[in-house]
N, C-alpha and C. Protein backbone atom coordinates (compact mmCIF):
# COMPACT_ATOMS: atom_id res chain seq x y z
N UNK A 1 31.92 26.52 -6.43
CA UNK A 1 31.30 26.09 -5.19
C UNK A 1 30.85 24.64 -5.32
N UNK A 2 31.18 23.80 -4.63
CA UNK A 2 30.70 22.27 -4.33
C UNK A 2 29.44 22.50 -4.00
N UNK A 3 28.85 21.69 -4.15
CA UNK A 3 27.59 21.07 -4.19
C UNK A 3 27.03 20.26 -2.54
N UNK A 4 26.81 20.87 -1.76
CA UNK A 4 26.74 19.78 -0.58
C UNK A 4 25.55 18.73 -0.52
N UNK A 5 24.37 18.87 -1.58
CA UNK A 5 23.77 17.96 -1.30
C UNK A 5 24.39 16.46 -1.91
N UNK A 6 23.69 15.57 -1.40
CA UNK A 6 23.97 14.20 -1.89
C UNK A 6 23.42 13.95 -3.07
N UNK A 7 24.28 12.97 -3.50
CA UNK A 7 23.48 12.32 -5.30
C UNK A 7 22.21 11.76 -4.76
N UNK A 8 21.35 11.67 -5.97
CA UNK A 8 19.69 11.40 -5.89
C UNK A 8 19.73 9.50 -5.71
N UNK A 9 18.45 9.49 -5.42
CA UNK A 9 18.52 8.06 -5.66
C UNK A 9 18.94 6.98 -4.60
N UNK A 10 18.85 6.06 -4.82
CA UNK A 10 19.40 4.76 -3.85
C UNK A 10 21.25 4.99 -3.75
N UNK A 11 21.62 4.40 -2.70
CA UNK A 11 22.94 4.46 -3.03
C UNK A 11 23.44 3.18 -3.63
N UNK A 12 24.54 3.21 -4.36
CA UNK A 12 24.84 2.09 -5.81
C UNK A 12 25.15 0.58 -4.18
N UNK A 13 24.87 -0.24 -4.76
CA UNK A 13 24.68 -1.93 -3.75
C UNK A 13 25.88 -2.27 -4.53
N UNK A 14 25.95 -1.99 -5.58
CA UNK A 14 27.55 -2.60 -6.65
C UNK A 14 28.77 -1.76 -6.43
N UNK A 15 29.69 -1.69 -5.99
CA UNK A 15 31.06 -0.87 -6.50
C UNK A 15 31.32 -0.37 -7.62
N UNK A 16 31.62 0.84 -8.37
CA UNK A 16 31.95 1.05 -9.33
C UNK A 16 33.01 0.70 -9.82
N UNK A 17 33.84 -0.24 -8.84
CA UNK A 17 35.17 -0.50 -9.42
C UNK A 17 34.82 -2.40 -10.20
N UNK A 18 34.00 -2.92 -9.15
CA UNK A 18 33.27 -4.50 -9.47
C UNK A 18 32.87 -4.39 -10.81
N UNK A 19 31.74 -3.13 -11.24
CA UNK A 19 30.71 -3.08 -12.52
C UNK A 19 31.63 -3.13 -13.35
N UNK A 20 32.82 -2.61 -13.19
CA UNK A 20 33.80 -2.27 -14.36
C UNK A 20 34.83 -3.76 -14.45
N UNK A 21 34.78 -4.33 -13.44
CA UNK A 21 35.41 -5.84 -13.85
C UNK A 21 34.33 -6.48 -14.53
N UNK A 22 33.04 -6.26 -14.33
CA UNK A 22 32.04 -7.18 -15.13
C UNK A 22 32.00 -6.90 -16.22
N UNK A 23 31.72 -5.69 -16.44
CA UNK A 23 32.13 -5.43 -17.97
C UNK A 23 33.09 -5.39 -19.00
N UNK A 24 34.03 -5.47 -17.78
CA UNK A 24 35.51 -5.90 -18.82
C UNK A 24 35.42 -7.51 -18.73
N UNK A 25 34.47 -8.24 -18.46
CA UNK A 25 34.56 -9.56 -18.60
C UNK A 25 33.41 -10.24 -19.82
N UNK A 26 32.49 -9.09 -20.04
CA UNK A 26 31.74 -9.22 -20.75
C UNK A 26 30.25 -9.93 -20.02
N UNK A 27 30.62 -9.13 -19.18
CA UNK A 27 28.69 -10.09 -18.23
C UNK A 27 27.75 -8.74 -18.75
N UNK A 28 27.83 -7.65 -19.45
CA UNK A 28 26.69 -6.76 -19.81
C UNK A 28 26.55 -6.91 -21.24
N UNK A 29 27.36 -7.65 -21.59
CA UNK A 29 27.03 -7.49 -23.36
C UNK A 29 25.53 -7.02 -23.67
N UNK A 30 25.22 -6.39 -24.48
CA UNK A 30 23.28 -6.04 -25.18
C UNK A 30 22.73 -5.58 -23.55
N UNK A 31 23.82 -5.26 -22.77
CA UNK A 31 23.02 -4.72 -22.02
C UNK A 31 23.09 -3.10 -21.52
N UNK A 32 22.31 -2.25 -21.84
CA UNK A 32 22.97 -1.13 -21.63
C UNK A 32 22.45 0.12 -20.50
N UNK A 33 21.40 -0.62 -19.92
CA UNK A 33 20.91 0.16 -18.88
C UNK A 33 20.93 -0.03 -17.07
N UNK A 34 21.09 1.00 -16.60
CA UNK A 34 21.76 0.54 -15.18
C UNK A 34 21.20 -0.12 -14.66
N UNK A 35 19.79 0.07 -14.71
CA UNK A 35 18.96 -1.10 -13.75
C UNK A 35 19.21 -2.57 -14.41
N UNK A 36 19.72 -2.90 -16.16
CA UNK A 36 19.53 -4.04 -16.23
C UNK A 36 21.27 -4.92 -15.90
N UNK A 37 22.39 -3.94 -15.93
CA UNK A 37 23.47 -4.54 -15.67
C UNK A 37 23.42 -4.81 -14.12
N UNK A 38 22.53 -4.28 -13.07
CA UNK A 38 22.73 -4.26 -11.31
C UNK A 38 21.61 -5.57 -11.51
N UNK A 39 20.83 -5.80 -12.22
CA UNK A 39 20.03 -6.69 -12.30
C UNK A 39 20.65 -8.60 -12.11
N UNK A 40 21.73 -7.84 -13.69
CA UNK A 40 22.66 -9.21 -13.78
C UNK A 40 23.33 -9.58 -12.14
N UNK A 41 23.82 -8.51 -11.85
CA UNK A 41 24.69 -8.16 -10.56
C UNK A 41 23.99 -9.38 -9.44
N UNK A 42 22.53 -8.94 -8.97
CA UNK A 42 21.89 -9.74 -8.27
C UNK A 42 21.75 -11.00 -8.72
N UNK A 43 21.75 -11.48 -10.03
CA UNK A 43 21.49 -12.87 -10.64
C UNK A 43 22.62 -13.23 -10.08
N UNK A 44 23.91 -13.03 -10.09
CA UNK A 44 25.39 -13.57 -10.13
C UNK A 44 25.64 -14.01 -8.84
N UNK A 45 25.04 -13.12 -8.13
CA UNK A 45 24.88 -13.05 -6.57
C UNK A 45 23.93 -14.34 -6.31
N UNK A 46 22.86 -14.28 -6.57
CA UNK A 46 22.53 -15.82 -6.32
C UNK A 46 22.62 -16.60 -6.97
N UNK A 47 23.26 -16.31 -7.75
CA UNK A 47 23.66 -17.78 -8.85
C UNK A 47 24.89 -18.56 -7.78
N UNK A 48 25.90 -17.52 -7.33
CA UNK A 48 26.95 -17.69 -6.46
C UNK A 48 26.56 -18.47 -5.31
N UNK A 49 25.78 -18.33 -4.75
CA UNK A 49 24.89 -18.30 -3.34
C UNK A 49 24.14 -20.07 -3.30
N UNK A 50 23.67 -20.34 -4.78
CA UNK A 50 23.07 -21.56 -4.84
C UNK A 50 24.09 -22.47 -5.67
N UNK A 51 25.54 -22.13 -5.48
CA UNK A 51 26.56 -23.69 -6.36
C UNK A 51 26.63 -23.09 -7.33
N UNK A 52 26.50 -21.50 -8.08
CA UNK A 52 26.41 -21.54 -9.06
C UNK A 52 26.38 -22.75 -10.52
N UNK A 53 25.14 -23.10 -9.85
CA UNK A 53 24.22 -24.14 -11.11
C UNK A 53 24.53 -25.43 -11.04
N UNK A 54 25.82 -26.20 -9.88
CA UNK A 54 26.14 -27.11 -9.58
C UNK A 54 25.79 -27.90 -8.62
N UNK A 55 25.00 -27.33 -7.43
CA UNK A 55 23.89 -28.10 -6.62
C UNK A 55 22.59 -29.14 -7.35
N UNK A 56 23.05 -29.82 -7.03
CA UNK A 56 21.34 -30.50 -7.40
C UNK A 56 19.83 -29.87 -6.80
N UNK A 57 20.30 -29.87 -5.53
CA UNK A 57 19.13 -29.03 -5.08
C UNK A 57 18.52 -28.22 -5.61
N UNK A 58 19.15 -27.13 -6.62
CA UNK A 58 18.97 -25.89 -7.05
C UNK A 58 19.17 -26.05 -8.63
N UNK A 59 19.23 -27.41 -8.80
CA UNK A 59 18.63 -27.44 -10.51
C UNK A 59 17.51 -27.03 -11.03
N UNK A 60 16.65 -26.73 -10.39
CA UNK A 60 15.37 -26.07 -11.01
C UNK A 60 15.59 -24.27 -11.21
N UNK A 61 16.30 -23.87 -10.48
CA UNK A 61 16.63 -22.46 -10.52
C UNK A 61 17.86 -22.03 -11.48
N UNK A 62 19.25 -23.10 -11.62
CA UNK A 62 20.02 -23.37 -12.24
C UNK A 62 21.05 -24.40 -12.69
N UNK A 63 21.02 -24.87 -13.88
CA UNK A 63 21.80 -26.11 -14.17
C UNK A 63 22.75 -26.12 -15.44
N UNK A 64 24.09 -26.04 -14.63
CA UNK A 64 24.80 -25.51 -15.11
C UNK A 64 25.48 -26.82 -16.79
N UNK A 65 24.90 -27.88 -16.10
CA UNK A 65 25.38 -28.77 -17.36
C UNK A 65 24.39 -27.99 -18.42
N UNK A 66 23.19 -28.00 -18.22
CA UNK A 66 22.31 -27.30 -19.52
C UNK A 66 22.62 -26.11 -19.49
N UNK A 67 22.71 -25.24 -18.79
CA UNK A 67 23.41 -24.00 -19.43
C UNK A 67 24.67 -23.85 -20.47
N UNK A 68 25.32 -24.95 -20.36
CA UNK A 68 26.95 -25.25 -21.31
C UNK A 68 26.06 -25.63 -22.30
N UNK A 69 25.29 -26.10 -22.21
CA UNK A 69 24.52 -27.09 -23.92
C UNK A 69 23.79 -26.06 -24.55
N UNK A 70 23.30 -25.00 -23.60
CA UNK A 70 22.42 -23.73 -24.39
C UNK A 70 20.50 -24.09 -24.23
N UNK A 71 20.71 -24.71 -23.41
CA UNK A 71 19.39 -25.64 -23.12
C UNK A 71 17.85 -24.89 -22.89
N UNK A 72 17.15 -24.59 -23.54
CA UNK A 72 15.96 -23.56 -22.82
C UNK A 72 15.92 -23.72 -21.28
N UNK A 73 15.46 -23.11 -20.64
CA UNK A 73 14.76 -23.19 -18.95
C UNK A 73 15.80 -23.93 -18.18
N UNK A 74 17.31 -23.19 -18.84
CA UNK A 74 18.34 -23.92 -17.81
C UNK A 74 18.72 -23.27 -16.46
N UNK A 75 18.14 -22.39 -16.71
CA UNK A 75 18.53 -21.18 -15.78
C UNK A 75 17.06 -19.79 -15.62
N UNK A 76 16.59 -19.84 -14.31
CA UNK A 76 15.52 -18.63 -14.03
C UNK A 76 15.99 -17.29 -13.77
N UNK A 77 16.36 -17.05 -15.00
CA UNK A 77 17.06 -15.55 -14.25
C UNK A 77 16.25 -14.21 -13.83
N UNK A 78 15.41 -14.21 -14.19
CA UNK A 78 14.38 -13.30 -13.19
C UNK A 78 14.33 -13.54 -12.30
N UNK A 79 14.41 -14.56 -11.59
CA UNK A 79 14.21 -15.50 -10.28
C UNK A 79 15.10 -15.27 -9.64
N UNK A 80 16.42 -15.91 -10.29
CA UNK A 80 17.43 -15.39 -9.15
C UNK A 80 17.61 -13.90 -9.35
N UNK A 81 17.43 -13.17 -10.19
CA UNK A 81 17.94 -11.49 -9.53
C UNK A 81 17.17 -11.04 -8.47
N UNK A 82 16.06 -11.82 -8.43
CA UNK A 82 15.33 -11.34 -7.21
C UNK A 82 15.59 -12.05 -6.09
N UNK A 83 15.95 -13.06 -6.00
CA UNK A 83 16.80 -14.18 -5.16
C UNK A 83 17.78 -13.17 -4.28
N UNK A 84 18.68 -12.61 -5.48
CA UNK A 84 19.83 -11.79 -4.99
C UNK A 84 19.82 -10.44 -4.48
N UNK A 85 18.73 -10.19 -4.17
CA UNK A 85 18.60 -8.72 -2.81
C UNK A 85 18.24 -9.18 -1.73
N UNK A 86 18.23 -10.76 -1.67
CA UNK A 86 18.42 -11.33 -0.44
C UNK A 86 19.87 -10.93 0.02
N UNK A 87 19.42 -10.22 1.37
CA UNK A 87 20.86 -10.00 2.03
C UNK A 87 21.34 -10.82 2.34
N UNK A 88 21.14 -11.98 3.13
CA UNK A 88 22.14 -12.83 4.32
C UNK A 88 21.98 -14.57 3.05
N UNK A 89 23.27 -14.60 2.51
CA UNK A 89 23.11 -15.80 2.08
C UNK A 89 22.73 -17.18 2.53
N UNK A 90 22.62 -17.43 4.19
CA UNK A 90 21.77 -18.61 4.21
C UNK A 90 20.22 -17.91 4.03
N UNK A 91 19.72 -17.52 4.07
CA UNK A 91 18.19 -16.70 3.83
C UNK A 91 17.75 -17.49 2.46
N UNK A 92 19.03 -16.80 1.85
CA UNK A 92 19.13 -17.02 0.44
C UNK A 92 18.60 -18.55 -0.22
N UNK A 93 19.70 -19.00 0.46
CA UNK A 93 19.34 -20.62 0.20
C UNK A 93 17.94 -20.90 0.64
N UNK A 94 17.70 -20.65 1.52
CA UNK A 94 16.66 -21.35 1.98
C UNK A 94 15.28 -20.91 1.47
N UNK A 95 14.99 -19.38 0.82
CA UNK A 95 13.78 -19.10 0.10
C UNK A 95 14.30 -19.79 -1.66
N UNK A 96 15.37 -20.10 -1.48
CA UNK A 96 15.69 -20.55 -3.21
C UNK A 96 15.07 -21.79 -3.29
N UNK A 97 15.20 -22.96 -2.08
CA UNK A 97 15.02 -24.19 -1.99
C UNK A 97 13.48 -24.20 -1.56
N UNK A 98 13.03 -23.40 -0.84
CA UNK A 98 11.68 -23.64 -1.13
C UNK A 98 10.94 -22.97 -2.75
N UNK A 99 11.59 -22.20 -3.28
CA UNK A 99 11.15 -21.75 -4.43
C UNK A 99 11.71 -22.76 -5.63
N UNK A 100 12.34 -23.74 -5.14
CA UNK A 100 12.63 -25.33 -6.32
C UNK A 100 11.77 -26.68 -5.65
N UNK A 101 11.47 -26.21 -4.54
CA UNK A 101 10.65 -27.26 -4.17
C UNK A 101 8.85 -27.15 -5.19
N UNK A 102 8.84 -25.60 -4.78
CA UNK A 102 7.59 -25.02 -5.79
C UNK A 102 7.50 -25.03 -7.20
N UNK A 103 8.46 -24.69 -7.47
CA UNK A 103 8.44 -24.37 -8.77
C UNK A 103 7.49 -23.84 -9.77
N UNK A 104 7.05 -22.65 -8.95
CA UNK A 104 5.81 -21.44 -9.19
C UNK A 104 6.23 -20.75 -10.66
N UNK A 105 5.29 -19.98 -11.65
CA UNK A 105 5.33 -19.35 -12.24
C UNK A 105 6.26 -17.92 -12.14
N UNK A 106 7.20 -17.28 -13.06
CA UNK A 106 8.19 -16.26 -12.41
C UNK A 106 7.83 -15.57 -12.22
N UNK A 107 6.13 -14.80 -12.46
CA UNK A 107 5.64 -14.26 -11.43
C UNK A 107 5.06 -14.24 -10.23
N UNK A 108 5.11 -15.25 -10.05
CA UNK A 108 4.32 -15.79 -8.67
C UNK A 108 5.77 -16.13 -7.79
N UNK A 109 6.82 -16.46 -8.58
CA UNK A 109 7.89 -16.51 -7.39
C UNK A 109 8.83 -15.34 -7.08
N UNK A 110 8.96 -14.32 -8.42
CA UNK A 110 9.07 -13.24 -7.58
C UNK A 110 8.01 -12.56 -6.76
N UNK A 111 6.24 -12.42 -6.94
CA UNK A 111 6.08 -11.86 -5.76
C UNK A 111 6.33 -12.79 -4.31
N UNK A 112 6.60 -14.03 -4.52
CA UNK A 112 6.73 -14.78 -2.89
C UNK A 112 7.83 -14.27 -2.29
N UNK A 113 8.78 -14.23 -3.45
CA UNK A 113 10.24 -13.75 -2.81
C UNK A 113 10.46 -12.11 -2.19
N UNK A 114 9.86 -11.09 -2.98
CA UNK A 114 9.71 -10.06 -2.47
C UNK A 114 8.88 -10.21 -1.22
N UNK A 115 7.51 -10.65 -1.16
CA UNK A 115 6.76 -10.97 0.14
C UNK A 115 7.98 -10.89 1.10
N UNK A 116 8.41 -12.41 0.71
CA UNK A 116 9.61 -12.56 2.22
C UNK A 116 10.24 -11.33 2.43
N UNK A 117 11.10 -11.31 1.53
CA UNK A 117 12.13 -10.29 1.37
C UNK A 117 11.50 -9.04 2.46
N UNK A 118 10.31 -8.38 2.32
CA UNK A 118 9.85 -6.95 2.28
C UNK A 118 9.23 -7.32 3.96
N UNK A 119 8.46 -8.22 3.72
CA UNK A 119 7.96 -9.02 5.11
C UNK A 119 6.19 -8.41 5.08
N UNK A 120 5.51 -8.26 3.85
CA UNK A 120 4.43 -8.26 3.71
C UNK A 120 3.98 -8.01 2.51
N UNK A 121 2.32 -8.14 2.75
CA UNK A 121 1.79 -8.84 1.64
C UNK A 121 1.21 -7.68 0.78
N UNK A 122 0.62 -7.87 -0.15
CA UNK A 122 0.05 -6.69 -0.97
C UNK A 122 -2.00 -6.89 -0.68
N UNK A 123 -2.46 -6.07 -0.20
CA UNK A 123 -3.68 -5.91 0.29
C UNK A 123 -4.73 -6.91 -0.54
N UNK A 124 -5.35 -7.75 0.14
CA UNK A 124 -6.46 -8.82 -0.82
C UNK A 124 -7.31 -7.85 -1.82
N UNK A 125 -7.91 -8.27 -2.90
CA UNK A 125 -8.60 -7.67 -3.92
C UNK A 125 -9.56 -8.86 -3.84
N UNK A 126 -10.78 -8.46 -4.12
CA UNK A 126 -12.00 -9.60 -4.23
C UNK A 126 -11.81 -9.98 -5.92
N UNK A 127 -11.76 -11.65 -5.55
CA UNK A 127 -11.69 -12.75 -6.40
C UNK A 127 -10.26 -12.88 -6.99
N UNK A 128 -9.26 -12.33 -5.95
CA UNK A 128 -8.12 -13.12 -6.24
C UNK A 128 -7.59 -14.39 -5.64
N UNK A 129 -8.34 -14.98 -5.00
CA UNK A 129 -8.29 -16.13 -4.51
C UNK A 129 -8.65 -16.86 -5.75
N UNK A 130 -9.85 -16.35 -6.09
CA UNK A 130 -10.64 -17.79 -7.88
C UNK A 130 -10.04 -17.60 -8.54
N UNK A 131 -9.19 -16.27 -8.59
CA UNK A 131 -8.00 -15.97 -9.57
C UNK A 131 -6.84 -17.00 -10.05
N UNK A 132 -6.45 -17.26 -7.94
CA UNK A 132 -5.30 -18.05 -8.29
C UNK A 132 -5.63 -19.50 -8.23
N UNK A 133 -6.94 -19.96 -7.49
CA UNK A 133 -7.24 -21.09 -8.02
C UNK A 133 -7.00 -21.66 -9.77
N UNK A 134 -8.05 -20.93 -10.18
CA UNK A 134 -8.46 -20.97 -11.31
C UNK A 134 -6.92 -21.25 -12.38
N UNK A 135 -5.88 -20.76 -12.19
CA UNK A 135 -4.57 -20.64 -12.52
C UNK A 135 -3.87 -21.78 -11.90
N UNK A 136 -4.36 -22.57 -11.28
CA UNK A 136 -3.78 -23.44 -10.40
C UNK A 136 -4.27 -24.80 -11.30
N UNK A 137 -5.56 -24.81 -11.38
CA UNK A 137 -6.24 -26.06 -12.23
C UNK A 137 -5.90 -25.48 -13.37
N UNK A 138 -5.54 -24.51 -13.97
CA UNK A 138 -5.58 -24.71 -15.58
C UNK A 138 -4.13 -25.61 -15.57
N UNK A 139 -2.96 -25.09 -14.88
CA UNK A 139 -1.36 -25.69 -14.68
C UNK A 139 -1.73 -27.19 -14.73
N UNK A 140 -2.91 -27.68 -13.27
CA UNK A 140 -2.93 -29.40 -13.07
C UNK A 140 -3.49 -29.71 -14.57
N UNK A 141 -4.78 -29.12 -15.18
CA UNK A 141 -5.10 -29.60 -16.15
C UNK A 141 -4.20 -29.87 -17.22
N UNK A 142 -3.73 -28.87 -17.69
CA UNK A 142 -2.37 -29.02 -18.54
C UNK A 142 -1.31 -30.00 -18.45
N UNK A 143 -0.77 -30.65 -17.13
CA UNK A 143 0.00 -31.76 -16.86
C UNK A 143 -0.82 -32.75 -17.13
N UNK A 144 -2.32 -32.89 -16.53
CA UNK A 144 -2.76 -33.91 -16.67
C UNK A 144 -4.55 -34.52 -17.15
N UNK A 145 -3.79 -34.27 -18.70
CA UNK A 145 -4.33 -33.93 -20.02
C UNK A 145 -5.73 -34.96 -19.93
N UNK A 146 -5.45 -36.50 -19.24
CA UNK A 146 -6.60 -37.64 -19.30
C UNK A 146 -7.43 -36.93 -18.47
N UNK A 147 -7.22 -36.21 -17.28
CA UNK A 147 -8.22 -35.86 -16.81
C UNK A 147 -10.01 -35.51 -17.45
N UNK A 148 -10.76 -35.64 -16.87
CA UNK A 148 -12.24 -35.10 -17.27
C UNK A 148 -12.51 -34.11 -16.51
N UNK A 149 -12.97 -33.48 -17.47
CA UNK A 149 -14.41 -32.02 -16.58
C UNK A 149 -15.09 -32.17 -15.34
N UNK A 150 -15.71 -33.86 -15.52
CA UNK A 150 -16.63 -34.25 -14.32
C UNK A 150 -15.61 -34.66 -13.55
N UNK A 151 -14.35 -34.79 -13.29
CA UNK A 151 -13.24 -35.17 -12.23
C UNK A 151 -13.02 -34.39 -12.05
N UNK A 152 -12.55 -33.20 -12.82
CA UNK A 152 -11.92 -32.28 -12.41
C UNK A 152 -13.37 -31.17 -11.67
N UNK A 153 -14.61 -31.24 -11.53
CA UNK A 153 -15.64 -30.61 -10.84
C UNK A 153 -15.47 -31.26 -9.64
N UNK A 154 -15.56 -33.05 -9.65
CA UNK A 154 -15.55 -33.48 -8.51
C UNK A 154 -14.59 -33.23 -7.11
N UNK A 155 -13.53 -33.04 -7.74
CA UNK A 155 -12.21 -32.54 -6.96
C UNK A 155 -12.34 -31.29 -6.54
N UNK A 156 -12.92 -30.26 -6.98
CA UNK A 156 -13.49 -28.96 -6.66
C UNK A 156 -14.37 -28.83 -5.86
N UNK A 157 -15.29 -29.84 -5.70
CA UNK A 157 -16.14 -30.02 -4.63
C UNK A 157 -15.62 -31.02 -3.39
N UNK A 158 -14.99 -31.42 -3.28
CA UNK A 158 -13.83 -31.85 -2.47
C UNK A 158 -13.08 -30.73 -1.92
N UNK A 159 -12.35 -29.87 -2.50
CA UNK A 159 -12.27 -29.00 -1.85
C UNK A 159 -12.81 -28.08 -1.20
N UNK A 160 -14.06 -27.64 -1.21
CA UNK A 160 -15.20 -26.54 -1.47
C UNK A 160 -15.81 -27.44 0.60
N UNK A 161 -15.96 -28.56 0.08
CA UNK A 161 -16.05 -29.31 1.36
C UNK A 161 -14.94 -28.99 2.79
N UNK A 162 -13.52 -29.40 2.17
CA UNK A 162 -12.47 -29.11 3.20
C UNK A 162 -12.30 -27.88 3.36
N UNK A 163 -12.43 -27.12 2.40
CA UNK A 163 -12.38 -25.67 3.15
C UNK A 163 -13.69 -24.74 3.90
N UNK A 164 -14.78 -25.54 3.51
CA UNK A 164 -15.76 -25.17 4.85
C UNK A 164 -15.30 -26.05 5.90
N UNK A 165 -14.95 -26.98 6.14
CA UNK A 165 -14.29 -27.60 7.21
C UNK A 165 -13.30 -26.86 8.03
N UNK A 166 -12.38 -26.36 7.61
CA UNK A 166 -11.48 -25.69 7.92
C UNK A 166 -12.11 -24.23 8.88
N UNK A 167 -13.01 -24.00 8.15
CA UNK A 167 -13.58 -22.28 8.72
C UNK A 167 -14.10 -22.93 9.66
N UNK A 168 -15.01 -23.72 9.53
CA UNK A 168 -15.59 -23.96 10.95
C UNK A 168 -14.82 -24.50 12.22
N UNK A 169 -14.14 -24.75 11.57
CA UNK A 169 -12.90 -25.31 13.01
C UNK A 169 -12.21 -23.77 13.64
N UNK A 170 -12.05 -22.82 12.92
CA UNK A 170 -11.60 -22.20 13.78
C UNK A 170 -12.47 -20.70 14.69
């Protein structure tokens, strides 16, 4: 007797006939689990989507001269697999290029990208705002090492200013 229910799960986004050209090409090598070969799948997909690595625009996401050299941080591939469940490839481009204009932490640009992607946000928690401040000046501090304590307070109160400004305006 057949079975009439359906298989469990999502239905496969890859062809089983595609996975099996990738792997006969060697794009899963050390890789042996389904979520991480559909993973590659989506990287390839926006790797495809942004010049694969030959745009300038999209050198911060991928660059394909440093990828040939073996270059650290030639390529975000967490970034783009999440890039690549973008359905409609201009979409694509266009959250990629604002995500090289940013050039956010790969967790902070996959949750922006899912944000878009999903079309909402994950519920505020008190003091994740000082959270991401706070993560924000440690990054400026780190670039820019001459800085001082008492500059870097002063600038904080500069802000602390414009953003009561802001509330009261609206």
């Amino acid at each position: 007797m057949i079975s009439e229910k359906g298989s469990r799960g999502r239905p496969p986004r890859f062809s089983p006939e595609l996975m099996l050209q990738c792997e006969a090409l060697g794009l899963f090598l050390n890789i042996h689990s389904r979520r991480g070969r559909i993973n590659v799948m989506y990287g390839l997909r926006a790797l495809k989507a942004v010049g694969n690595g030959k745009d300038p625009a999209f050198h911060w996401l991928a660059n394909l001269e440093l990828m040939g050299k073996g270059k650290p941080k030639a390529w975000q591939a967490t970034i783009l697999q999440e890039l690549g469940r973008i359905d409609d490839p201009d979409d694509l481009r266009t959250v990629a290029a604002r995500i090289c204009e940013l050039q956010p932490r790969v967790k902070d640009a996959v949750q922006m990208i899912r944000k878009w992607r999903i079309g909402r946000s994950a519920p505020f928690t008190q003091g994740q705002l000082a959270t991401a401040l706070v993560a924000t000046l440690n990054d400026f501090l780190r670039a820019h090492g001459e800085m001082t304590l008492d500059e870097a307070l002063k600038e904080v109160d500069i802000l602390r200013v414009a953003v009561k400004a802001q509330l009261a305006d609206q």
